[in-house]
Protein backbone atom coordinates (compact mmCIF):
# COMPACT_ATOMS: atom_id res chain seq x y z
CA UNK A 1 1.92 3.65 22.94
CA UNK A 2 3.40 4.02 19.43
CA UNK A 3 2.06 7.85 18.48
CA UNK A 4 1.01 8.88 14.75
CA UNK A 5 1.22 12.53 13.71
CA UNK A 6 -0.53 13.54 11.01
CA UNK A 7 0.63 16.77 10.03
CA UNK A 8 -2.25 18.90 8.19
CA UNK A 9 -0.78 22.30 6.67
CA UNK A 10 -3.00 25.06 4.80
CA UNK A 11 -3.40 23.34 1.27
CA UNK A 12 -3.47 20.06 2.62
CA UNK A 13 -5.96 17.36 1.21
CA UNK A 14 -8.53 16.43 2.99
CA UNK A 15 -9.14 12.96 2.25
CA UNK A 16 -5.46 11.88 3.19
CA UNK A 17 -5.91 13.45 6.71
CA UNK A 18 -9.15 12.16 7.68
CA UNK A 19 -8.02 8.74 6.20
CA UNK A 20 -4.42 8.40 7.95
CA UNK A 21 -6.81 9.21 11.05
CA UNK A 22 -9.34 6.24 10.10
CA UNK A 23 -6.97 3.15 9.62
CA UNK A 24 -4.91 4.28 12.70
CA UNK A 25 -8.01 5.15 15.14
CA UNK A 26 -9.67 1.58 13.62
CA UNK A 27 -6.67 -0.52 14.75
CA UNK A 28 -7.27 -2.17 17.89
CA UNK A 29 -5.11 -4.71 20.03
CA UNK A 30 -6.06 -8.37 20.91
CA UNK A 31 -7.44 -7.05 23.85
CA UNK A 32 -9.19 -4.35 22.58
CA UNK A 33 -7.30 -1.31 23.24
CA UNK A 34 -6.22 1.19 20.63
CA UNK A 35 -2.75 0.42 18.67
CA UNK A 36 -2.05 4.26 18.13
CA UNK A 37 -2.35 7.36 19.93
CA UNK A 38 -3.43 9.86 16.49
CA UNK A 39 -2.56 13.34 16.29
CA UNK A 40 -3.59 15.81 13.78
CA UNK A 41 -0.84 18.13 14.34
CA UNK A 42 -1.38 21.63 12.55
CA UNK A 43 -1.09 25.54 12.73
CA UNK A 44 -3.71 27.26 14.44
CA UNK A 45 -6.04 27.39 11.29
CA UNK A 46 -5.22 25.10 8.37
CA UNK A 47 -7.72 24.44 5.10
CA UNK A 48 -8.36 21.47 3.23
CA UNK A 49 -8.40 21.02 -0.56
CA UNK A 50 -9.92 18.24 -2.92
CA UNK A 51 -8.85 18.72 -6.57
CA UNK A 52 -8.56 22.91 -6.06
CA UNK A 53 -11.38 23.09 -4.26
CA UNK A 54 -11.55 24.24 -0.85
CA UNK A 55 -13.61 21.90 1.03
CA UNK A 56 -13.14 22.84 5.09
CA UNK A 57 -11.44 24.73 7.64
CA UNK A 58 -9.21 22.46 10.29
CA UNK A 59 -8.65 23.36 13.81
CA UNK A 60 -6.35 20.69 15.13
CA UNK A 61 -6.18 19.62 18.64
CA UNK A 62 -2.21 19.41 18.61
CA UNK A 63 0.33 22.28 17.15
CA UNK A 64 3.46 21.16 14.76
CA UNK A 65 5.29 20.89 17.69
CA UNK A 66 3.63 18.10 19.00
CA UNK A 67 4.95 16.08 16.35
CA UNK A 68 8.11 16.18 17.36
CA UNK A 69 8.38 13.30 19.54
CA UNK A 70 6.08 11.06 17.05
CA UNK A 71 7.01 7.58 16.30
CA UNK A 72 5.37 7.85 12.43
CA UNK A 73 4.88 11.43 11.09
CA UNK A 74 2.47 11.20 8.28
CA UNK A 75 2.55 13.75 5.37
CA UNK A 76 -0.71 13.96 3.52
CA UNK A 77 -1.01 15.16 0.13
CA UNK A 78 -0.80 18.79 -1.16
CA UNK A 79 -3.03 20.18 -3.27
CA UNK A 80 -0.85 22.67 -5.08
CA UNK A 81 2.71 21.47 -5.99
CA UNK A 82 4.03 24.20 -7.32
CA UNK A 83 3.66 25.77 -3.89
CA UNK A 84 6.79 25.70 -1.53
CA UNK A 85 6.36 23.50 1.36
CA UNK A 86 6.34 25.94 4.09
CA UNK A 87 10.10 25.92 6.46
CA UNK A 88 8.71 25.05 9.35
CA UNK A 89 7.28 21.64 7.87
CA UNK A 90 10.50 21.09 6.29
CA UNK A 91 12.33 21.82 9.49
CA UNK A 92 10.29 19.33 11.67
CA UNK A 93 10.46 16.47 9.11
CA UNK A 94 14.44 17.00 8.69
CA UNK A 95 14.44 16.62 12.86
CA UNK A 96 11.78 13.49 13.13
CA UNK A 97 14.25 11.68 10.53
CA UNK A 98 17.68 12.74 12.26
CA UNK A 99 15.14 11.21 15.15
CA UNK A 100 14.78 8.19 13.64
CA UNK A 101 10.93 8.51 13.45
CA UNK A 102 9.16 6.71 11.05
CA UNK A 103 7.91 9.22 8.39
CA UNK A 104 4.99 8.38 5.24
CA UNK A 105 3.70 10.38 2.80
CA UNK A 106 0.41 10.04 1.42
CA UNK A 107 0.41 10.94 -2.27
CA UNK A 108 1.81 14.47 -3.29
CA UNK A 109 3.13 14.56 0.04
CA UNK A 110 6.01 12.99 -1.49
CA UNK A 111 6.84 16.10 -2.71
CA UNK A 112 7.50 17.67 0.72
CA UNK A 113 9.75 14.58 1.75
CA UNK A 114 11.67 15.13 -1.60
CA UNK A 115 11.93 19.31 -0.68
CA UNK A 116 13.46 18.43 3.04
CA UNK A 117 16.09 16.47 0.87
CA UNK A 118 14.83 12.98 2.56
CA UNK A 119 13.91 10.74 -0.44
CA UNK A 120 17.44 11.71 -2.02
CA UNK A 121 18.96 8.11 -3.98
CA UNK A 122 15.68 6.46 -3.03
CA UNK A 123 12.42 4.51 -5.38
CA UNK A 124 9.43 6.27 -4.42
CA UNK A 125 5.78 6.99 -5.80
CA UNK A 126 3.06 9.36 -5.73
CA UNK A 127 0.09 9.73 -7.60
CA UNK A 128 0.69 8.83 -10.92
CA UNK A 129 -0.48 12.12 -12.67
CA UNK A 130 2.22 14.14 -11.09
CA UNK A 131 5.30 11.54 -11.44
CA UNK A 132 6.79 12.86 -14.02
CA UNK A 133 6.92 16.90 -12.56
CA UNK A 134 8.39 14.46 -9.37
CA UNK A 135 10.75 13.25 -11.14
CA UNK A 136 11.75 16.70 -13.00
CA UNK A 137 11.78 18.76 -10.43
CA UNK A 138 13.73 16.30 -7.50
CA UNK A 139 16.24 14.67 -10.71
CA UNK A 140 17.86 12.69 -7.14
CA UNK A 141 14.84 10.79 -6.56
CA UNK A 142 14.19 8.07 -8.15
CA UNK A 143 10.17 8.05 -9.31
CA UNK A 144 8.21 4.78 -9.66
CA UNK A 145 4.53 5.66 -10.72
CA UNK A 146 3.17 1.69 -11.12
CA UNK A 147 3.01 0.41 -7.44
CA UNK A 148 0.55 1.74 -4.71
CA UNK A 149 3.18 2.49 -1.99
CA UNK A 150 6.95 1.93 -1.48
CA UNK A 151 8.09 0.89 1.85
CA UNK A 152 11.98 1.88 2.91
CA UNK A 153 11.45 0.87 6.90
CA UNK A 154 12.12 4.84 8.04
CA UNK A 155 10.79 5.69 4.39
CA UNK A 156 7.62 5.34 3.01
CA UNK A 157 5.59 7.07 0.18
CA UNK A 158 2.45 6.06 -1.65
CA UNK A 159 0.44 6.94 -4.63
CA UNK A 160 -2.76 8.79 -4.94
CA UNK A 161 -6.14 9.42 -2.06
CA UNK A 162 -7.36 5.66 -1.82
CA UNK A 163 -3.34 4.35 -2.00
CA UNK A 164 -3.04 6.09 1.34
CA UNK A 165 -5.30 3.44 2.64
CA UNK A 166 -3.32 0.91 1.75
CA UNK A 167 -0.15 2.48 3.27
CA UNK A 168 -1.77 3.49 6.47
CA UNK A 169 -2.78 -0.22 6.54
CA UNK A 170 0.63 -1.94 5.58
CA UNK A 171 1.80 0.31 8.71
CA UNK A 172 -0.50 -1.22 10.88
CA UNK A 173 0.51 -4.66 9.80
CA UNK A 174 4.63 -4.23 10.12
CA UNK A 175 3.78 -2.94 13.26
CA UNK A 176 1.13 -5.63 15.28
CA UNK A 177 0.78 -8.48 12.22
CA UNK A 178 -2.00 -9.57 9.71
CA UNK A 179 -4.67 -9.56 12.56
CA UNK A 180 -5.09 -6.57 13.79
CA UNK A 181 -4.38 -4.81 10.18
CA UNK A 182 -7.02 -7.19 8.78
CA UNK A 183 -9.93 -5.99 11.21
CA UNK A 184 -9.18 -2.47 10.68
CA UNK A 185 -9.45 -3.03 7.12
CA UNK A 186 -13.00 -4.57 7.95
CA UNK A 187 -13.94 -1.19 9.78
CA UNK A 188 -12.91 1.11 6.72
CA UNK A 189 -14.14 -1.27 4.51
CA UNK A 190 -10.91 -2.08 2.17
CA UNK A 191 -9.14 -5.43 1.31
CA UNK A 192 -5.72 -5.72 3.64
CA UNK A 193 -4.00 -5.84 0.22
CA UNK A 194 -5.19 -4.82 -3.34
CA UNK A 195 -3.65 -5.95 -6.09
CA UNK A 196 -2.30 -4.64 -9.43
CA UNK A 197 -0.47 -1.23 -8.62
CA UNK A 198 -0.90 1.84 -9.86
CA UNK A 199 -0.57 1.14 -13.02
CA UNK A 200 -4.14 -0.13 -13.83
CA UNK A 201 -5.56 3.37 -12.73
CA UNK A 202 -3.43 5.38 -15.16
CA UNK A 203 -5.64 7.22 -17.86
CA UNK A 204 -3.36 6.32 -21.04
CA UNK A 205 -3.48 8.34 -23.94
CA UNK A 206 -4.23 5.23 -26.00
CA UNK A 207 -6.27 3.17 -24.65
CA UNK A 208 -7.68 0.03 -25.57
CA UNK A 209 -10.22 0.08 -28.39
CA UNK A 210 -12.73 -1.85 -26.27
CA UNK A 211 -11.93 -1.41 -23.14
CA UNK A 212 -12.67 -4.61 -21.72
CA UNK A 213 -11.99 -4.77 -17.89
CA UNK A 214 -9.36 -8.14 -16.78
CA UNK A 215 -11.57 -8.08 -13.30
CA UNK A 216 -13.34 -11.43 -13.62
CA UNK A 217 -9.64 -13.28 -14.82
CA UNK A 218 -7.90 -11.48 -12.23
CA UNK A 219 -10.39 -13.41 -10.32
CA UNK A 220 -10.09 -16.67 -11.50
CA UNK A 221 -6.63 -16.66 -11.40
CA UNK A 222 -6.67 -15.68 -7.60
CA UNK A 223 -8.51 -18.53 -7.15
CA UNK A 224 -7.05 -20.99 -8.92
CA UNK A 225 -3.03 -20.38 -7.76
CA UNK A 226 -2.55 -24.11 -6.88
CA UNK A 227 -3.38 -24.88 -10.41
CA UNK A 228 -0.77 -24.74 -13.35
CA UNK A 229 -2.54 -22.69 -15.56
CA UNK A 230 -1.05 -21.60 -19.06
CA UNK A 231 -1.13 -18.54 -21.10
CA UNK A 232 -3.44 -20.38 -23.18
CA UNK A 233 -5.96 -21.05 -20.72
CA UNK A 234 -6.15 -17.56 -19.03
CA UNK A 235 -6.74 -15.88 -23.01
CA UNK A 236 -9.15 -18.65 -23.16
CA UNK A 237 -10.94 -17.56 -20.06
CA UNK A 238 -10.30 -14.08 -20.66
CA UNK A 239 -11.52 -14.80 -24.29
CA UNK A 240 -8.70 -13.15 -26.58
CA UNK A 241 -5.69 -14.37 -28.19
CA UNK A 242 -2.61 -14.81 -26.15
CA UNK A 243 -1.23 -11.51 -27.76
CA UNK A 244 -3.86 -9.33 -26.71
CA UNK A 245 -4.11 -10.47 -22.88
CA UNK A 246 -0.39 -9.55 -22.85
CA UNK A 247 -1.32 -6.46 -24.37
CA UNK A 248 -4.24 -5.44 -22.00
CA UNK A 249 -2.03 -7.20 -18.84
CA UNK A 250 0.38 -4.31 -20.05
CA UNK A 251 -2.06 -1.76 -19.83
CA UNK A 252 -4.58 -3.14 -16.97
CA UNK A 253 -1.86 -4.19 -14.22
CA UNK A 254 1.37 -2.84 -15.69
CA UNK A 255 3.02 -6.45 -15.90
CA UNK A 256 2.45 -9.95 -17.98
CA UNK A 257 0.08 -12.53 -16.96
CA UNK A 258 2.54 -14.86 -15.90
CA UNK A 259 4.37 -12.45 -13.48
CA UNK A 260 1.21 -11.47 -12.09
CA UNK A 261 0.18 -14.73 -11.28
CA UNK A 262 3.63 -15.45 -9.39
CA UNK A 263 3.03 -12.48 -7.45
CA UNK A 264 -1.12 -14.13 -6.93
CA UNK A 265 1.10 -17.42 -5.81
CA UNK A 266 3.01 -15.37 -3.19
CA UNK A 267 0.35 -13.53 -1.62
CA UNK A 268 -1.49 -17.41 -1.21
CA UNK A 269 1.48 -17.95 0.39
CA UNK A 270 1.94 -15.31 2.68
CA UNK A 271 -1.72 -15.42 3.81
CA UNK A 272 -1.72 -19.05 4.41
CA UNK A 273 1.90 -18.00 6.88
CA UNK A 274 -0.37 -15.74 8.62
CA UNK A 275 -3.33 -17.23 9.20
CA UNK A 276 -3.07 -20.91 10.00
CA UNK A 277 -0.29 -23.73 11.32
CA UNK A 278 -0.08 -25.61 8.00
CA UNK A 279 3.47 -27.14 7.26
CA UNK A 280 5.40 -25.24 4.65
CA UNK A 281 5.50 -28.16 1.97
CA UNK A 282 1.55 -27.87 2.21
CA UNK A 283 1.52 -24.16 1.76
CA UNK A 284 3.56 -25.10 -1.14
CA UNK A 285 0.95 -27.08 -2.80
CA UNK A 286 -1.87 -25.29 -2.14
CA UNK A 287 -0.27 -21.70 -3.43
CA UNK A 288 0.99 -23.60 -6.50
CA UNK A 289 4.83 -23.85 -5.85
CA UNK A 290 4.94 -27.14 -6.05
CA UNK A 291 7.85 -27.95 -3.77
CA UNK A 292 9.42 -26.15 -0.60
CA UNK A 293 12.50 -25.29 -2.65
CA UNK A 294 10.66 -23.41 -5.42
CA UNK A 295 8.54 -21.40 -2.34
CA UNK A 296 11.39 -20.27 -0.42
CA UNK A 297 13.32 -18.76 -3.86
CA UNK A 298 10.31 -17.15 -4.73
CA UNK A 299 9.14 -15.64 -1.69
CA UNK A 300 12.47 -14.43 -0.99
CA UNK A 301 12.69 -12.43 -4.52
CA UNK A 302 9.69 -10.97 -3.21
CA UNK A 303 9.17 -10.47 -0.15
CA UNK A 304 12.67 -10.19 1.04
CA UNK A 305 12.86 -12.62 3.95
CA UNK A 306 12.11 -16.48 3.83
CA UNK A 307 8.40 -17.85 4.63
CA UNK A 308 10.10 -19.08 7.92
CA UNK A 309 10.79 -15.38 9.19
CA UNK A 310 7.47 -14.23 7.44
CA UNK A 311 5.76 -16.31 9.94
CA UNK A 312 7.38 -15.46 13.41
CA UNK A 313 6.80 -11.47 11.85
CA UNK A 314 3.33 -11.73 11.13
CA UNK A 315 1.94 -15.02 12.62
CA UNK A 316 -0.29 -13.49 15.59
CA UNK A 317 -2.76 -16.12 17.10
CA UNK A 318 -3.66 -19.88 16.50
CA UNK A 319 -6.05 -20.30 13.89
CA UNK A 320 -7.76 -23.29 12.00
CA UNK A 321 -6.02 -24.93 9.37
CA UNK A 322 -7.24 -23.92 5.98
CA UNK A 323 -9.37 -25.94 3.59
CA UNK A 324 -7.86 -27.46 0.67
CA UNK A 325 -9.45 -26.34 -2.11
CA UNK A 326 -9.02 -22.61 -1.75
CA UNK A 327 -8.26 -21.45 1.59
CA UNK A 328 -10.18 -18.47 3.18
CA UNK A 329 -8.63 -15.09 3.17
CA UNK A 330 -7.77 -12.61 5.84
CA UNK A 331 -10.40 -10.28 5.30
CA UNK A 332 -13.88 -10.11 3.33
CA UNK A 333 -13.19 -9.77 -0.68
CA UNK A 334 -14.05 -6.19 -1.51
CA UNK A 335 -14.26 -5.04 -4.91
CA UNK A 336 -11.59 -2.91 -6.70
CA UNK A 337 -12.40 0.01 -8.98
């Protein structure tokens, strides 16, 4: 069975741990039994943190050195990053990489991968408010504070508390497919994949006069992706002028409208791959591509791998073909802050 460490050291945040333990314990196999053996690894007394507050003692049932032989390590988040990550931390992630385990950090955990000298030359993320002391301190690394997680296979770091969920949960898809990380996203109550990045969380130091939320015509793009919808008709439906939805697409989802909704396109795509046996030129249609051709380039500039491969990856069980006006998703819509 594929074993998760979560390593909890004194300072460590408490959300991150109890949440890498969540999505892992939550994922269960087509036949019911559990995906992941979890360990909270830890010294003999560690205490938890939210936002400098000390919120609980940890006694773990497992010591440091039973993460050793992990398959994932995770690193949750620290709550002072000034602090030194202590040696033997840094010792035992340096081995699990030489390994070749799989190691993730959960927020300022990123930090600690960056002191073992393990996200040297690489695009990472962490919670946006400390990004830039990331990016001073470890001048190697390169920091990308917009997205909610960055995935290098061996690699992986993601932005702040609630981003950990979705990086625990993109873990459990690589590693048994859209299924099983789709029902242990219904247990912990999240969508398998929110949308937007980082970037509409940051608190700017200028922000928009009204402050109007994009929510509802995020929405109604989502929904209509098979449609060719124009600039003019989502500032129509958003009711501004085309120059301020580009504006508050800037600030909202750190990217343009029409970007976004190639990225909306893709993720029809990708969920229609998973989840039924439509024919490609279909999937096509209905996610708003138009032709095969014009799919396959885009998925590849996004996803990396053709829709072909996408589907022996993350296909998992038969399933009815979807409707043809908007086709169901993987998991009940929850909202996003």
């Amino acid at each position: 069975m594929h074993v998760v460490a979560v390593v909890a050291l004194d300072g460590m945040a408490g959300f991150d741990v109890t949440a890498a333990c969540q999505v892992f314990a939550s994922a269960r196999l087509p036949d019911g039994s559990p995906a992941y053996e979890v360990r909270v690894c830890a010294p003999e007394k560690a205490t938890a943190f939210a936002v400098g507050v000390r919120c609980f003692d940890l006694r773990a049932p497992y010591g440091l050195a039973d993460a050793l032989d992990a398959d994932t390590v995770v690193v949750p988040g620290v709550d002072d990053i000034t602090a030194e990550p202590a040696p033997e931390l840094l010792d035992l992630l340096r081995t699990a990489a030489r390994r070749g385990a799989r190691i993730a950090s959960i927020c300022t955990g990123a930090f600690v991968l960056a002191a073992a000298g393990l996200l040297d030359g690489l695009r990472v993320t962490t919670h946006w408010d400390t990004a830039e002391e990331l990016a001073r301190r470890f001048p190697r690394v390169e920091v990308d504070a917009s997205v909610l997680y960055v995935d290098h296979g061996r690699l992986l770091t993601s932005a702040g508390v609630a981003a950990g969920l979705d990086l625990c949960l993109h873990l459990v898809r690589t590693d048994h497919g859209a299924a099983v990380a789709a029902d242990a996203a219904r247990l912990v109550v999240m969508p398998l994949h929110r949308d937007g990045g980082q970037a509409q969380f940051i608190a700017h130091t200028a922000p928009m006069a009204d402050g109007a939320s994009l929510q509802p015509t995020l929405e109604w793009m989502e929904r209509n992706v098979h449609r060719p919808l124009t600039l003019d008709e989502i500032a129509q439906h958003a009711n501004v002028s085309v120059r301020s939805l580009n504006r508050r697409f800037r600030l909202q989802t750190g990217t343009t409208p029409m970007q976004w909704f190639l990225k909306a396109r893709v993720r029809r795509a990708s969920v229609l791959l998973e989840t039924t046996d439509l024919p490609v030129e279909q999937i096509s249609a209905l996610s708003g591509f138009g032709s095969p051709v014009t799919l396959r380039l885009h998925f590849r500039r996004q996803m990396g791998t053709s829709p072909g491969c996408y589907r022996l990856a993350f296909r998992s069980a038969p399933a009815p073909a979807a409707p043809a006006a908007r086709p169901a998703s993987v998991a009940p819509p929850v909202p996003v802050p």
